[in-house]
C-alpha atoms as a PDB file:
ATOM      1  CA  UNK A   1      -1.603  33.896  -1.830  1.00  0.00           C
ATOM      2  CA  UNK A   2       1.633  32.503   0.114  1.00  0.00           C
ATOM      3  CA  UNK A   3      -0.602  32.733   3.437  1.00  0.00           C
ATOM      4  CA  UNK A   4      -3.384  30.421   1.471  1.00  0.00           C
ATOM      5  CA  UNK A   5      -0.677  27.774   0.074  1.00  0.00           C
ATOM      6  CA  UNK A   6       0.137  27.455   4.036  1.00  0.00           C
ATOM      7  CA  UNK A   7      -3.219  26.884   5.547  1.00  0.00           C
ATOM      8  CA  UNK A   8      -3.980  24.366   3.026  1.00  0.00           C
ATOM      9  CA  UNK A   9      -0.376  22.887   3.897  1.00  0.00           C
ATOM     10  CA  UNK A  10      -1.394  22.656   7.504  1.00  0.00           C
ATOM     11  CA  UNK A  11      -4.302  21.434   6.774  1.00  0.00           C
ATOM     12  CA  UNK A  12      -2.727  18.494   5.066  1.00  0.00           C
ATOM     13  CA  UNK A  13       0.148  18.366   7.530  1.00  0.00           C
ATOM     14  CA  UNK A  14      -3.106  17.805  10.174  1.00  0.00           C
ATOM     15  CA  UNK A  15      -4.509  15.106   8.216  1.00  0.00           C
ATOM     16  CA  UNK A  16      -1.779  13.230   7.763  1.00  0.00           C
ATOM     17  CA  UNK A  17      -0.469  13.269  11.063  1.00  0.00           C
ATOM     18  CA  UNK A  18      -3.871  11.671  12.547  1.00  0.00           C
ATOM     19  CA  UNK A  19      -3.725   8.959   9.969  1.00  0.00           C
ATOM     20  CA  UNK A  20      -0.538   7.740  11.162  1.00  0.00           C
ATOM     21  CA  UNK A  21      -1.849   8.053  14.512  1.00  0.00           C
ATOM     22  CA  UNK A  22      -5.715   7.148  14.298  1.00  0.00           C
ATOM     23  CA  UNK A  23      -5.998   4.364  16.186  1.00  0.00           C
ATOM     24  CA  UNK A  24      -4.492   5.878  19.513  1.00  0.00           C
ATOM     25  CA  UNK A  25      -5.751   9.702  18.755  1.00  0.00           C
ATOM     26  CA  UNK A  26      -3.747  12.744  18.916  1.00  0.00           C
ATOM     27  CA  UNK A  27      -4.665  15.400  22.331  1.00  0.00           C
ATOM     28  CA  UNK A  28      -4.515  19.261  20.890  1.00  0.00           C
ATOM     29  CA  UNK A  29      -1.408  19.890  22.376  1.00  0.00           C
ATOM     30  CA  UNK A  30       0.054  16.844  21.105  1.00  0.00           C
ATOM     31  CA  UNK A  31      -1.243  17.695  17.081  1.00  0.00           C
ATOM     32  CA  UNK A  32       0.643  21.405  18.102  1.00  0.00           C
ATOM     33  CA  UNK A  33       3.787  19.864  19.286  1.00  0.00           C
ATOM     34  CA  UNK A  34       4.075  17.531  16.533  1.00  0.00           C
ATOM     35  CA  UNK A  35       3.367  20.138  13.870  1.00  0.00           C
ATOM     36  CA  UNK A  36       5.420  22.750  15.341  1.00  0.00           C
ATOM     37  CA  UNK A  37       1.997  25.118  15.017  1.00  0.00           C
ATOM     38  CA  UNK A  38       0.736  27.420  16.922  1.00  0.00           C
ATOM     39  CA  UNK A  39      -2.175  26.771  19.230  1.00  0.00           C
ATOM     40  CA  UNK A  40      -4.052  29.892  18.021  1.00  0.00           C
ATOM     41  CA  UNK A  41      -3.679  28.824  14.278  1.00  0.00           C
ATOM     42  CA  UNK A  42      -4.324  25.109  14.556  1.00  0.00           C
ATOM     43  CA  UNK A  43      -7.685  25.760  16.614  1.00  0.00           C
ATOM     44  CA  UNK A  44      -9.752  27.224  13.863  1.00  0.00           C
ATOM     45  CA  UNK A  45      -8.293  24.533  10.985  1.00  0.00           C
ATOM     46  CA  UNK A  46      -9.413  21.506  13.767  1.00  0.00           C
ATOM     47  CA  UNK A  47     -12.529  23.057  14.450  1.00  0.00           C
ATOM     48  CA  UNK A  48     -13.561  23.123  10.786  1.00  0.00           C
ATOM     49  CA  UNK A  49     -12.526  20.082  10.347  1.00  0.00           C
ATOM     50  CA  UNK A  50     -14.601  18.646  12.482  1.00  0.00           C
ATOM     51  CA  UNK A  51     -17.181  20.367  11.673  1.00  0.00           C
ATOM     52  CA  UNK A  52     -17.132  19.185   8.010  1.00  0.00           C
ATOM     53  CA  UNK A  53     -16.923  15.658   9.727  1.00  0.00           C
ATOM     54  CA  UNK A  54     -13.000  15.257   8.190  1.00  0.00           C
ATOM     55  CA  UNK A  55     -12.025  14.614  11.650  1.00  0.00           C
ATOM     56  CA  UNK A  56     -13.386  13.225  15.081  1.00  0.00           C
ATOM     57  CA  UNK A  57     -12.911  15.330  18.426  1.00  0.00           C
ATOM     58  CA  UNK A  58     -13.682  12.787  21.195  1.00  0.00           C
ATOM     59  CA  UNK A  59     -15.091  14.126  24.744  1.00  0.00           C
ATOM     60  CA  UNK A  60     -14.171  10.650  26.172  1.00  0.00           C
ATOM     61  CA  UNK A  61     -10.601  10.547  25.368  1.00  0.00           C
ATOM     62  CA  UNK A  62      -9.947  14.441  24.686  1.00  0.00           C
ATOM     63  CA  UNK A  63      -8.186  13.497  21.343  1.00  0.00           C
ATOM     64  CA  UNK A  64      -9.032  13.611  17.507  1.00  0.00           C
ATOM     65  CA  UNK A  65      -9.447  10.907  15.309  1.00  0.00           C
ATOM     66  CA  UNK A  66      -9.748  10.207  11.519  1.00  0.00           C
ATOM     67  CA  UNK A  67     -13.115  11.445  10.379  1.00  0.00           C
ATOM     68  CA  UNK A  68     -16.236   9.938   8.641  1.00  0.00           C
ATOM     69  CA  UNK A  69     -15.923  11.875   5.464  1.00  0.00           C
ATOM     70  CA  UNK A  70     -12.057  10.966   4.595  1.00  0.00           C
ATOM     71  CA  UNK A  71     -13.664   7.380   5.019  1.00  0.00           C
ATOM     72  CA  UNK A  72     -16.078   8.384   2.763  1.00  0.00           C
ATOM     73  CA  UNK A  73     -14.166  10.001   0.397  1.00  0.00           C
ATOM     74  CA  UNK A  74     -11.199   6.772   0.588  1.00  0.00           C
ATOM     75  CA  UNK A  75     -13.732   4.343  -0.403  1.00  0.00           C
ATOM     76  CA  UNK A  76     -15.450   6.070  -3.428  1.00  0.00           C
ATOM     77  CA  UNK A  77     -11.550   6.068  -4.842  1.00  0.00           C
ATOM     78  CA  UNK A  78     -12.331   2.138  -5.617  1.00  0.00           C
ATOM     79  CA  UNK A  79     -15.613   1.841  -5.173  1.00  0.00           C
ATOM     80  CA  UNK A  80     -16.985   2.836  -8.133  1.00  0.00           C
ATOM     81  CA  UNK A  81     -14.822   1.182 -10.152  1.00  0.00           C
ATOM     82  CA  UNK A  82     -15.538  -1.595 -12.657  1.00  0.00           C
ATOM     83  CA  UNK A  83     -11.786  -1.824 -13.881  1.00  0.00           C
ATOM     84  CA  UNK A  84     -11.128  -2.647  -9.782  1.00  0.00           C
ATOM     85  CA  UNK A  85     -14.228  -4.834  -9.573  1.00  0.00           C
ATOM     86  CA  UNK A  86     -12.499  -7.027 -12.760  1.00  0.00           C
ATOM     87  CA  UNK A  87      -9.462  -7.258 -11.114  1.00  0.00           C
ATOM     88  CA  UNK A  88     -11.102  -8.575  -7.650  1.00  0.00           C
ATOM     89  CA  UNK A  89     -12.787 -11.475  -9.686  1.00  0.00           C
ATOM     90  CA  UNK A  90      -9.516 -12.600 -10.782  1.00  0.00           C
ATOM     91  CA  UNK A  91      -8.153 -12.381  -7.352  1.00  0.00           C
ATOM     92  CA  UNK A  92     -10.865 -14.180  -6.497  1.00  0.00           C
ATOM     93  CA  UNK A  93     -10.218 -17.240  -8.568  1.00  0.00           C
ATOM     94  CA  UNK A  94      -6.398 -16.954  -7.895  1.00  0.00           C
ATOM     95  CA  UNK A  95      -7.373 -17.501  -4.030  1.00  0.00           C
ATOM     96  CA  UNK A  96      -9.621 -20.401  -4.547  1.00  0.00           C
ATOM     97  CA  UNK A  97      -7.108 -22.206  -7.008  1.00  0.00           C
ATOM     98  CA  UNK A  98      -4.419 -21.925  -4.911  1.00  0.00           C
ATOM     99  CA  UNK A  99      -5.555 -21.284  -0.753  1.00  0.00           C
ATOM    100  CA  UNK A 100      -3.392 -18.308  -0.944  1.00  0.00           C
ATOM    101  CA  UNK A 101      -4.349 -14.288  -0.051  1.00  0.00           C
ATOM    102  CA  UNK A 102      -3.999 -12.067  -2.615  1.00  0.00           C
ATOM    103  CA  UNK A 103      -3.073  -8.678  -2.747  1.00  0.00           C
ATOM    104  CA  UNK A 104      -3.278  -5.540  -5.039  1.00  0.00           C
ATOM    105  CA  UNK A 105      -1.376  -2.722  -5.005  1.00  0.00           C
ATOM    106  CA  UNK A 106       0.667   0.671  -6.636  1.00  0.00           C
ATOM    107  CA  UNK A 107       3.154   2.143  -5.698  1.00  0.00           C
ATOM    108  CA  UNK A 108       2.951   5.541  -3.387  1.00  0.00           C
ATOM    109  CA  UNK A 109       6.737   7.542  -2.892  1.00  0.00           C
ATOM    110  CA  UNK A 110       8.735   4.796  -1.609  1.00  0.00           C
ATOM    111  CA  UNK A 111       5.155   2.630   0.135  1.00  0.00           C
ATOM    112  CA  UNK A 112       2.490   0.194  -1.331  1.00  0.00           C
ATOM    113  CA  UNK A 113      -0.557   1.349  -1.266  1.00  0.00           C
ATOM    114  CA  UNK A 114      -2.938  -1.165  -1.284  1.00  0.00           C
ATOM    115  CA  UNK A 115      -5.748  -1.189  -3.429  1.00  0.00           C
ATOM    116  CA  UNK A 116      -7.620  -4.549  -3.107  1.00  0.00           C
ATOM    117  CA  UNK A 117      -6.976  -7.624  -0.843  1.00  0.00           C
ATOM    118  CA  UNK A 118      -8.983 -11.089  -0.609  1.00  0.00           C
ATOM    119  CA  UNK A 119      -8.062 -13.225   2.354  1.00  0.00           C
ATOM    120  CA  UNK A 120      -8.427 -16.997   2.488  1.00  0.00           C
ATOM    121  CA  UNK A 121      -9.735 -18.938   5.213  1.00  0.00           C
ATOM    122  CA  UNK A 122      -7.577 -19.509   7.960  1.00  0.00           C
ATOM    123  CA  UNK A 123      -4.787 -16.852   6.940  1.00  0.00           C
ATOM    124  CA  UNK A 124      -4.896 -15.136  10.260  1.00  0.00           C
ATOM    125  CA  UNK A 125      -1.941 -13.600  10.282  1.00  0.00           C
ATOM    126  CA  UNK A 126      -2.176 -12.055   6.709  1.00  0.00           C
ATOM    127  CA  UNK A 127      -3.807  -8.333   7.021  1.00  0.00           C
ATOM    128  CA  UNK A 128      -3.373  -5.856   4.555  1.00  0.00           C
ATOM    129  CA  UNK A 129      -6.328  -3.871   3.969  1.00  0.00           C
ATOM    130  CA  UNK A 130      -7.403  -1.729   1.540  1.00  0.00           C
ATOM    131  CA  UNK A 131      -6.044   1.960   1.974  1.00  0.00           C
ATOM    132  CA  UNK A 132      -3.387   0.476   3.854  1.00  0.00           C
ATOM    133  CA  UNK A 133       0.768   1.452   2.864  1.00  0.00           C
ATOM    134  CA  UNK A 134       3.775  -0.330   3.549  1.00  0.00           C
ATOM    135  CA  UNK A 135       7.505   0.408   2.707  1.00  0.00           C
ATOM    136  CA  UNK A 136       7.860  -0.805  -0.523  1.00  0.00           C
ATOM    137  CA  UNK A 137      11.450  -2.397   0.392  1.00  0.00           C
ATOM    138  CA  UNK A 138      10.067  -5.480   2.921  1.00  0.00           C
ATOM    139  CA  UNK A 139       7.047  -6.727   0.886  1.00  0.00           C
ATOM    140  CA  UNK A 140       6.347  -8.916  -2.422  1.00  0.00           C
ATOM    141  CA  UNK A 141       4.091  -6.292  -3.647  1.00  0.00           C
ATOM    142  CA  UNK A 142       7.003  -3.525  -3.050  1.00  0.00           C
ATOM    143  CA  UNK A 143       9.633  -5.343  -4.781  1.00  0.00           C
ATOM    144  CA  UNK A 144       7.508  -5.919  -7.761  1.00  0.00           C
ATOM    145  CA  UNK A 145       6.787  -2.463  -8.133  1.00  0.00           C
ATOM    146  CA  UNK A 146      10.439  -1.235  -7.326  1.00  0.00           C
ATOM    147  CA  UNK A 147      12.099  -3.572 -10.600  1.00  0.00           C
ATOM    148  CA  UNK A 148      11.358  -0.610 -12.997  1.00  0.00           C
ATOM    149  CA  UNK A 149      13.735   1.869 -10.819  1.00  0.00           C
ATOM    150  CA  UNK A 150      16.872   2.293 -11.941  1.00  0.00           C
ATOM    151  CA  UNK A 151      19.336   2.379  -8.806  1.00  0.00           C
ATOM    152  CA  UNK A 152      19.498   5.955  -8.777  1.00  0.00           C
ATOM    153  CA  UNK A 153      16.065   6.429  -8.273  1.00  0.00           C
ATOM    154  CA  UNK A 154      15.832   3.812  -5.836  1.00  0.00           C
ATOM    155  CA  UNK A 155      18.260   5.852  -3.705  1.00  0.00           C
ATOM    156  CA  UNK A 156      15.925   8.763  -4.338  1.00  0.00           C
ATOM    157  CA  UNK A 157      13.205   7.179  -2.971  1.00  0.00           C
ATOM    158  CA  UNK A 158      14.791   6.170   0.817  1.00  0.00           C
ATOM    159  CA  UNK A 159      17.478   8.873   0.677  1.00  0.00           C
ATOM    160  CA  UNK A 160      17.753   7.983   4.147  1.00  0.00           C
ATOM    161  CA  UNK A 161      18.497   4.443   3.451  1.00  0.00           C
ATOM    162  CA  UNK A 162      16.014   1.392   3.501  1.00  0.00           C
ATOM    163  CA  UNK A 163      13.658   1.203   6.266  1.00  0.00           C
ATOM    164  CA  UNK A 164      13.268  -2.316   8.780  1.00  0.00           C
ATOM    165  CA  UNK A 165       9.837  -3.423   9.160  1.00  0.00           C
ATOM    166  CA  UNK A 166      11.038  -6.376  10.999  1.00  0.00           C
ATOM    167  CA  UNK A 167      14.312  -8.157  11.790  1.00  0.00           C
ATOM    168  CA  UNK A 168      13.948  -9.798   8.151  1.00  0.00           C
ATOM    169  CA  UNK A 169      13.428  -7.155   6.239  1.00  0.00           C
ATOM    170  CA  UNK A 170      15.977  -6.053   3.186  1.00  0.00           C
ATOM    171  CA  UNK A 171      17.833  -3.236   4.642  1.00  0.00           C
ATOM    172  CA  UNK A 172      20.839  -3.575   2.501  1.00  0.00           C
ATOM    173  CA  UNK A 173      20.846  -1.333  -0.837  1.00  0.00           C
ATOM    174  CA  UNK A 174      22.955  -3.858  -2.867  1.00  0.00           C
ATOM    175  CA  UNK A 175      20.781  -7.038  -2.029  1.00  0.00           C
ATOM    176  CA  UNK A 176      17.824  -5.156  -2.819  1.00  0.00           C
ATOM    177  CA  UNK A 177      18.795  -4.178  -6.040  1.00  0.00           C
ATOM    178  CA  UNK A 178      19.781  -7.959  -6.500  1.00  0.00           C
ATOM    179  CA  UNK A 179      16.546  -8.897  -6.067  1.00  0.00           C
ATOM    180  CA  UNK A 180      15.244  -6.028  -8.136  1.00  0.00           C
ATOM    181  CA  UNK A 181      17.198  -7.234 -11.364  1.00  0.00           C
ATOM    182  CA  UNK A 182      16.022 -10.624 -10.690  1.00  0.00           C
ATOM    183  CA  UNK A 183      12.283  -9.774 -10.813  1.00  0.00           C
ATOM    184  CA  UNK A 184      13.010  -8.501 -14.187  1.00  0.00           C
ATOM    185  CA  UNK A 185      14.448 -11.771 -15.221  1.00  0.00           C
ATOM    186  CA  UNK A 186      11.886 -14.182 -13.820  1.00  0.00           C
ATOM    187  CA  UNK A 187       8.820 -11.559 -13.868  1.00  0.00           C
ATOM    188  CA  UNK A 188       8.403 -12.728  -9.785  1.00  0.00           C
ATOM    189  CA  UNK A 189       9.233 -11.363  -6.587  1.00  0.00           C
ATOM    190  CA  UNK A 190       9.530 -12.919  -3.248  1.00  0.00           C
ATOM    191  CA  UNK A 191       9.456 -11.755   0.265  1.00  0.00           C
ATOM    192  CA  UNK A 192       9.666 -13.999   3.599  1.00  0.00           C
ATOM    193  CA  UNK A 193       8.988 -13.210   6.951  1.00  0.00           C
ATOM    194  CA  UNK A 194       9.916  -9.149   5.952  1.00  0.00           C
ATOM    195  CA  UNK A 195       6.816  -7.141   6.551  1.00  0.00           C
ATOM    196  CA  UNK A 196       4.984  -9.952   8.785  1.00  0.00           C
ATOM    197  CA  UNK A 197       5.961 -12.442  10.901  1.00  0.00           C
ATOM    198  CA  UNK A 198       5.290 -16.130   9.513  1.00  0.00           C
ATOM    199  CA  UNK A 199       4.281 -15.661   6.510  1.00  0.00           C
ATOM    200  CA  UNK A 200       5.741 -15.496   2.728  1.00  0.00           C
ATOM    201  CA  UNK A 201       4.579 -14.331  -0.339  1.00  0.00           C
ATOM    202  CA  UNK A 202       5.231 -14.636  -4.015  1.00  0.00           C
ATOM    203  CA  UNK A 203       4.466 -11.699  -6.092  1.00  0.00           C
ATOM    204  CA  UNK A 204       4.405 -10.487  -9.663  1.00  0.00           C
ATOM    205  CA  UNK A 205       4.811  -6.573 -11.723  1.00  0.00           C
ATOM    206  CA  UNK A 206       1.491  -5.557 -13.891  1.00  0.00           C
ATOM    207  CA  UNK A 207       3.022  -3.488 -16.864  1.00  0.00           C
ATOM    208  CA  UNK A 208       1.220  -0.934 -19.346  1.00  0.00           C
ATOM    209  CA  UNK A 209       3.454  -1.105 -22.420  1.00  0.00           C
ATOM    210  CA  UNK A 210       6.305  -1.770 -20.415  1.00  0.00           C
ATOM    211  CA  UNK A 211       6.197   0.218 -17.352  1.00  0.00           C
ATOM    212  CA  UNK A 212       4.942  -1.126 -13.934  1.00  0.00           C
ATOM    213  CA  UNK A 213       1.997   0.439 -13.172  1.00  0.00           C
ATOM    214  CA  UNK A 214       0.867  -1.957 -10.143  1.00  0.00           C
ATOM    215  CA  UNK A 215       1.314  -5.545  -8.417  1.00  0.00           C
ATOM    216  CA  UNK A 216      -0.636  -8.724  -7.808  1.00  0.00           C
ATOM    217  CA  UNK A 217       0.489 -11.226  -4.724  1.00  0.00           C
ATOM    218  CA  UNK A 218      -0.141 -14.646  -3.387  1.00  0.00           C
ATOM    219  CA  UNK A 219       0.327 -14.571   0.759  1.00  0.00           C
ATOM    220  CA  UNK A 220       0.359 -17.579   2.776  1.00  0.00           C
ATOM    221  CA  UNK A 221       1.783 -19.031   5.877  1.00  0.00           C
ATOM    222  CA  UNK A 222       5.091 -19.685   6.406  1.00  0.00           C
ATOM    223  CA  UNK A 223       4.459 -23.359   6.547  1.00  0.00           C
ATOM    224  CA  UNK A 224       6.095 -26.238   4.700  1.00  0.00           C
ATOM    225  CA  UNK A 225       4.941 -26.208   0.851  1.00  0.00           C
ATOM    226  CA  UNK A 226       6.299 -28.635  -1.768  1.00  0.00           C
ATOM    227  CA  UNK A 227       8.140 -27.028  -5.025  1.00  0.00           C
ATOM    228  CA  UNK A 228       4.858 -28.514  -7.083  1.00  0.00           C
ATOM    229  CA  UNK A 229       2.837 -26.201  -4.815  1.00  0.00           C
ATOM    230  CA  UNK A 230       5.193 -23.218  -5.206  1.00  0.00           C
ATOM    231  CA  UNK A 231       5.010 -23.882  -8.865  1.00  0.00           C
ATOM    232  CA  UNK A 232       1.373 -23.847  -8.951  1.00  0.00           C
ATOM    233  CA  UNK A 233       1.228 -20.929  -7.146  1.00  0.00           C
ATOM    234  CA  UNK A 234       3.489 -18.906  -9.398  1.00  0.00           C
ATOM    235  CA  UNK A 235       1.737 -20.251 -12.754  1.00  0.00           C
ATOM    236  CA  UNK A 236      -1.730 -19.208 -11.154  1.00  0.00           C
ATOM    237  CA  UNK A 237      -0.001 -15.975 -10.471  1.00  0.00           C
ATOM    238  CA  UNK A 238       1.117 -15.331 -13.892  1.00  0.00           C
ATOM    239  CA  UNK A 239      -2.525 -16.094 -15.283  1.00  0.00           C
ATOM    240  CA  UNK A 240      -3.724 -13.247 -12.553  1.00  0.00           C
ATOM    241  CA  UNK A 241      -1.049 -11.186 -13.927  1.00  0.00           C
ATOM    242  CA  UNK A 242      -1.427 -11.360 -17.601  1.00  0.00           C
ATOM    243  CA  UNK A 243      -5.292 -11.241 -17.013  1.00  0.00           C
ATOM    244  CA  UNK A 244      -5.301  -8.072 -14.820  1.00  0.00           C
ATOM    245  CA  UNK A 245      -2.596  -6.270 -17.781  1.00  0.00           C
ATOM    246  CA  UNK A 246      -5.568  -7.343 -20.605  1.00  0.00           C
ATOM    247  CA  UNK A 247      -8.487  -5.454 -17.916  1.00  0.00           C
ATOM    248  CA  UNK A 248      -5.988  -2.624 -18.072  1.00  0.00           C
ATOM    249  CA  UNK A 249      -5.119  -2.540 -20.888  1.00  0.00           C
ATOM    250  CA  UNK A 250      -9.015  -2.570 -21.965  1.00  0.00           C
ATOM    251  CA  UNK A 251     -10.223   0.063 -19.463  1.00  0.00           C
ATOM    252  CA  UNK A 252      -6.607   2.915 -19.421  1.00  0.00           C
ATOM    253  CA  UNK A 253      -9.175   5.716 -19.426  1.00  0.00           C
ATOM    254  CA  UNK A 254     -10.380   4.583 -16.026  1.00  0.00           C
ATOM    255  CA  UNK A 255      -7.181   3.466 -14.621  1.00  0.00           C
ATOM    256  CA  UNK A 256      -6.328   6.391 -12.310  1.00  0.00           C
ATOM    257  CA  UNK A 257      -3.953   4.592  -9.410  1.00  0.00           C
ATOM    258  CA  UNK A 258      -0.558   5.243 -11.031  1.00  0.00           C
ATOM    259  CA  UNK A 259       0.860   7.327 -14.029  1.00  0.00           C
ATOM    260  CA  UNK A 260       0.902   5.632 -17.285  1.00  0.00           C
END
């Protein structure tokens, strides 16, 4: 049995390795060295793998990649779903109203995992797809989701301390939690310039009878925007917000992203 539990460990381990690496690939040796596994016992576990299509062995480049099937699999987790397909309307109209991208996202161990994102024209430098996770500490959608911890379990979370994403980002456990007590005042979080360079983004907690249970943003360039834009912003966001808690709310037998 204890010989089982570690295969499917390594097999994990193995995944989750190449999807922090998937764009550049990972040689055999390199997968090996990383995982601290033997050559003889990480053969057979790559070479079903690939086989069953969950990863890519390329002759070009001599390295593996993500596979088609974890694709696959990744997509059917929100593809099918009407809750997620009511919640991307009103994204939708939040984007329109306001020229902003919007963002959609739970909380995953101490990253955001994002759910759903709509772009608006001409936001170039605001990318966050689906699938995607960032640390939780240096975005909107992160702080929102963080202002139901308690500081004790925020220092669970990054036991090592809060992680830079870039030079701006909130490394500092006491301004954090600042921020954190403030998004439970004002219901809104805000990030600038900490997970991407020139932009901000204004961001607000969905709640299931209290508890945050995911987040909704507005991105946009880091440009010059008068206080009656700001303001506009933020009321559109709290329509998103309260809408998005009623589709919840409406649908909690399909809502399968975070515990309840």
């Amino acid at each position: 049995m204890e010989k089982n539990h570690q295969t499917t460990s390594r097999v994990l381990d193995i995944l989750e390795l190449l999807s922090n690496n998937n764009f550049q690939g990972l040689r055999f040796s390199e997968i090996s060295r990383a995982l601290n596994m033997p050559k003889s016992s990480l053969h057979p576990l790559l070479q079903t793998l690939a086989e069953r299509k969950y990863v890519r062995f390329s002759e070009n480049t001599q390295k593996y990649y993500f596979g088609e099937m974890l694709f696959h699999l990744g997509h059917t987790y929100v593809e099918n779903s009407s809750l997620l397909e009511q919640i991307e309307q009103i994204m939708t109209r939040l984007v329109n109203q306001c020229g902003v991208s919007s963002f959609f996202g739970v909380l995953s161990g101490s990253k955001v995992l994002y759910l759903l994102a709509k772009t608006a024209p001409g936001n170039i430098h605001i990318v966050a797809t689906p699938g995607r996770k960032v640390y939780a500490n240096g975005t909107g959608l992160g702080k929102s989701l963080l202002s139901g911890h308690t500081r004790a379990e925020l220092e669970q979370l990054f036991p090592e301390g809060l992680p830079s994403i870039t030079e701006k980002t909130i490394t500092d456990m006491d301004i954090l939690y600042a921020q954190l007590e403030a998004v439970r005042r004002t219901g809104f979080s805000y990030e600038r310039e900490e997970s991407s360079a020139y932009t901000r983004c204004i961001a607000a907690p969905i709640t299931y009878h209290g508890k945050v249970v995911a987040s909704i943003s507005a991105s946009f360039l880091d440009v010059e925007r008068s206080r009656e834009e700001l303001n506009e912003i933020q009321e559109s966001l709290k329509t998103a917000r309260e809408e998005i808690e009623k589709v919840i709310c409406n649908n909690i037998s399909s809502w399968i992203y975070s515990e309840i």
